[in-house]
N, C-alpha and C. Protein backbone atom coordinates (compact mmCIF):
# COMPACT_ATOMS: atom_id res chain seq x y z
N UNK A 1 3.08 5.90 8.11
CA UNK A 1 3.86 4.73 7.79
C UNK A 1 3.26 3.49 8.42
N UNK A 2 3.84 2.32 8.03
CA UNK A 2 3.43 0.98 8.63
C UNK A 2 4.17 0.80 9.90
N UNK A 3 3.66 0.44 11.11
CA UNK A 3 4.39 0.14 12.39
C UNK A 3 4.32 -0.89 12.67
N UNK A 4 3.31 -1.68 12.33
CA UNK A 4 3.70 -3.29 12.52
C UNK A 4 2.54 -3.92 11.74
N UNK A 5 2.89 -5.31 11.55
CA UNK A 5 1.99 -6.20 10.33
C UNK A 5 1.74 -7.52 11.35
N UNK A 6 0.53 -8.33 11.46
CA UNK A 6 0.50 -9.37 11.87
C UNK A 6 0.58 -10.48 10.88
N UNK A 7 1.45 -11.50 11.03
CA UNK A 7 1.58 -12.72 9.92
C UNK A 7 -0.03 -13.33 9.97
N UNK A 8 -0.66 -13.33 10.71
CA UNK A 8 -2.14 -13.74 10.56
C UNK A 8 -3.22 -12.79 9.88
N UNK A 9 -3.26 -12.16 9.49
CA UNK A 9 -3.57 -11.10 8.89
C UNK A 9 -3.68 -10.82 7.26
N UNK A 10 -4.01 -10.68 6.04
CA UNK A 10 -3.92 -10.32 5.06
C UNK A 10 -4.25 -8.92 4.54
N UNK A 11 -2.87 -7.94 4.11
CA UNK A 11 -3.03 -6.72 4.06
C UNK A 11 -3.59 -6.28 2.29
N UNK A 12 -4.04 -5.29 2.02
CA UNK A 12 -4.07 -4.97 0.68
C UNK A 12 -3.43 -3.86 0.36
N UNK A 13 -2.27 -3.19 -0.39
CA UNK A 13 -2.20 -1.77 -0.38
C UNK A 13 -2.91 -1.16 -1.24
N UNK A 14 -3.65 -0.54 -1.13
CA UNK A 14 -4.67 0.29 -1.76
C UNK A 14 -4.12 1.90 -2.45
N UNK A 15 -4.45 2.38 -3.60
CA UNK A 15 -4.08 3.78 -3.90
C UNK A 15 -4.90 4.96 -4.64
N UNK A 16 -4.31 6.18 -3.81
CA UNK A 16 -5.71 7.20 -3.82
C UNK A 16 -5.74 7.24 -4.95
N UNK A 17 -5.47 7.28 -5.94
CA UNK A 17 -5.77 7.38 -7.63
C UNK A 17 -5.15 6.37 -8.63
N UNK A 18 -5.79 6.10 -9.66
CA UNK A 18 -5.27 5.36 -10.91
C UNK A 18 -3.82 6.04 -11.05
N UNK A 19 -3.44 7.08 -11.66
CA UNK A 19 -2.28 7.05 -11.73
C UNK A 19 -1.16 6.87 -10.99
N UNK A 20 -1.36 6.88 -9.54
CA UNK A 20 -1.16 6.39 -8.19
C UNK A 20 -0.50 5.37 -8.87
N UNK A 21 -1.42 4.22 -8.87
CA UNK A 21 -1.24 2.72 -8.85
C UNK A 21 -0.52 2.95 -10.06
N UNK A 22 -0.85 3.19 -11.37
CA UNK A 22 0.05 3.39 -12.49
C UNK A 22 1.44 3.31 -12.62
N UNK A 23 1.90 4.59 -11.13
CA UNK A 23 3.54 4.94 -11.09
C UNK A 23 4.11 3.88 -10.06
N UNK A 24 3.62 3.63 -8.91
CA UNK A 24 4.00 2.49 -7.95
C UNK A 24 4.06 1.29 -7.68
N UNK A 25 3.07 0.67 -8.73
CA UNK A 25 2.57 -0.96 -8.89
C UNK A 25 3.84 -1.57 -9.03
N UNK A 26 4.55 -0.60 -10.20
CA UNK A 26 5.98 -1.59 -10.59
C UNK A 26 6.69 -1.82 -9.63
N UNK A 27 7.12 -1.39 -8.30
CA UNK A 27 8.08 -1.47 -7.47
C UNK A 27 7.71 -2.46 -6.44
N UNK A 28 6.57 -2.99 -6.82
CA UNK A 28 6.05 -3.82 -5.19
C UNK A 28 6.22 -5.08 -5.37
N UNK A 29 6.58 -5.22 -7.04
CA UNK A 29 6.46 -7.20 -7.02
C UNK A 29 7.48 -7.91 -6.11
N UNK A 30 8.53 -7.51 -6.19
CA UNK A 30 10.01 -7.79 -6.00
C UNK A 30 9.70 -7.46 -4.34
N UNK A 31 9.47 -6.55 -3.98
CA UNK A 31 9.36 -6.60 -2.49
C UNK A 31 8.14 -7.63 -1.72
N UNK A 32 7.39 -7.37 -2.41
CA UNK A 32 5.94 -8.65 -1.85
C UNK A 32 6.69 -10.14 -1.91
N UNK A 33 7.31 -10.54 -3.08
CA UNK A 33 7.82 -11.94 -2.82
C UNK A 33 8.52 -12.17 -2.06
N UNK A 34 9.24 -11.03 -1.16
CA UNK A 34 10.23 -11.46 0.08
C UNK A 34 9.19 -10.97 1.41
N UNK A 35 8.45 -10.19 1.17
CA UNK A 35 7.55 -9.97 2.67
C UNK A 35 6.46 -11.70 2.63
N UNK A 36 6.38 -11.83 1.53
CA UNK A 36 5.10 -13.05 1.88
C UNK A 36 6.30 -14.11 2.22
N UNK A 37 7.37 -14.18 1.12
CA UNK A 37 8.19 -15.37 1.96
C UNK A 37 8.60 -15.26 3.41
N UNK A 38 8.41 -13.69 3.84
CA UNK A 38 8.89 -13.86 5.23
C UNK A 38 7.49 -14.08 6.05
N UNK A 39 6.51 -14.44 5.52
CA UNK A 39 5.41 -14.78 6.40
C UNK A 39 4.04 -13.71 6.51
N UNK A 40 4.70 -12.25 6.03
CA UNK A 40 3.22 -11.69 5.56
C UNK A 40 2.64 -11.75 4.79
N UNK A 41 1.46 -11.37 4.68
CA UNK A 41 0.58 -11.34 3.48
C UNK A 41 -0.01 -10.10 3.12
N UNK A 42 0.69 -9.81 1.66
CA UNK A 42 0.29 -8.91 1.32
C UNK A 42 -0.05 -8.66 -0.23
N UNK A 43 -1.06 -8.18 -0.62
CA UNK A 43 -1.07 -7.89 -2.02
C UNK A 43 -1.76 -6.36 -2.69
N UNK A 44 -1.39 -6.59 -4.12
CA UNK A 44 -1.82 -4.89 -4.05
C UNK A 44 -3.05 -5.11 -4.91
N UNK A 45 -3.67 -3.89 -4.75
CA UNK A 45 -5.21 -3.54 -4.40
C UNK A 45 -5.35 -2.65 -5.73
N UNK A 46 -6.69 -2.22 -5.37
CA UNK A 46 -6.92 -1.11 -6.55
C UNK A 46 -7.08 0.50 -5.77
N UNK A 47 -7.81 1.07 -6.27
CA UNK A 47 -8.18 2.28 -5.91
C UNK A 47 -8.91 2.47 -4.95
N UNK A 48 -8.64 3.80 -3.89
CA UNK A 48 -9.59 4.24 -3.08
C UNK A 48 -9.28 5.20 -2.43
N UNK A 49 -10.61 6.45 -2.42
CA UNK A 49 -10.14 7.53 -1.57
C UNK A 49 -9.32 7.51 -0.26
N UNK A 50 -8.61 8.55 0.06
CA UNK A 50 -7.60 8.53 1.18
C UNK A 50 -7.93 9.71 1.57
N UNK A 51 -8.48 9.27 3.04
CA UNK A 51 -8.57 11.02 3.68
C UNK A 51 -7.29 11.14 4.57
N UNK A 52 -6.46 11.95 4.64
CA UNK A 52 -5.17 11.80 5.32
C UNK A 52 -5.28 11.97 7.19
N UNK A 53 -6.60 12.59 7.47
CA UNK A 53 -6.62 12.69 8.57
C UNK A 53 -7.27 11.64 9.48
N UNK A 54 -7.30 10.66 8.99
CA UNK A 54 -8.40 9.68 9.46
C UNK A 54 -7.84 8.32 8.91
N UNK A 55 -8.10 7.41 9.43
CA UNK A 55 -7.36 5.89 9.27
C UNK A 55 -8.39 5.38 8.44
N UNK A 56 -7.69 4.56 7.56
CA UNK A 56 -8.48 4.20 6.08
C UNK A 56 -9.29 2.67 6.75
N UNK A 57 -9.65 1.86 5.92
CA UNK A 57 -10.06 0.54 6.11
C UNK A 57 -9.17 -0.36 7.00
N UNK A 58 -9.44 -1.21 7.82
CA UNK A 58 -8.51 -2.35 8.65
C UNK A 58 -8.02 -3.16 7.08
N UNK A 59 -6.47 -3.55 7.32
CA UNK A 59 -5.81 -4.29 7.10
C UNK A 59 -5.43 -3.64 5.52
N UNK A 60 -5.83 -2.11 5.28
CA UNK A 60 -5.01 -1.56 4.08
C UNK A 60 -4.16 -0.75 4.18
N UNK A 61 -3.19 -0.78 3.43
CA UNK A 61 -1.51 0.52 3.58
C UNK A 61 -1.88 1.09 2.49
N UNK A 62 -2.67 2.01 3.07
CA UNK A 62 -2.92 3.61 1.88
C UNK A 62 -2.08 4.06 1.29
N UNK A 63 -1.61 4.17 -0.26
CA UNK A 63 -0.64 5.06 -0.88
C UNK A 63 -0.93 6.29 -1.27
N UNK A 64 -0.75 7.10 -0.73
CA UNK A 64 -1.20 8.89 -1.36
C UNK A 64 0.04 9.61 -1.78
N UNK A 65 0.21 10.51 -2.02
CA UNK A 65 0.96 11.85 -2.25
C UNK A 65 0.70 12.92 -1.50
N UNK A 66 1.25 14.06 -0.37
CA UNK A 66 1.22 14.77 -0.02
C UNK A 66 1.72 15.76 -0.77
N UNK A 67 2.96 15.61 -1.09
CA UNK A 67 4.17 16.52 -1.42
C UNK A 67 4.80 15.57 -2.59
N UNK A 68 5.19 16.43 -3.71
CA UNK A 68 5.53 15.64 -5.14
C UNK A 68 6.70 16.85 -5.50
N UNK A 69 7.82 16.79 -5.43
CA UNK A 69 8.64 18.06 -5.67
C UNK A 69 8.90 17.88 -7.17
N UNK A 70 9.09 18.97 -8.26
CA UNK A 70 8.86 18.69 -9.27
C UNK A 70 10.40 18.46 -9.80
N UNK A 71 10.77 17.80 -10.67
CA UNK A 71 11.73 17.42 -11.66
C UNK A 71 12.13 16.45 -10.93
């Protein structure tokens, strides 16, 4: 998870696959216009591998899937 964001800072969220970004993109507009009005910066990204055991690039919030329960 995210534990803290610096307002000086510009984040990207990045996601391990196209269909990734496909299913999640829709939910972030509406939340980004109230995190940037509150002073962060953030926008969303494209694709990129995610190794889960290891910390991705500075200043990206990796979206992956571990666990997807079905129906």
């Amino acid at each position: 998870g995210v534990y803290a964001a610096s307002p000086s800072k510009t984040y990207t969220i990045t996601f391990d696959t196209a269909a990734m970004k496909a299913r999640y993109t829709p939910y972030y507009p509406e939340a980004l216009k109230q995190l940037n009005a509150a002073g962060l910066h953030i926008t969303v990204g494209g694709v990129e591998p995610v190794d889960i055991n290891q910390c991705g690039p500075a200043y990206h919030i990796q979206v992956t899937e571990r666990y997807r329960p079905l129906g």
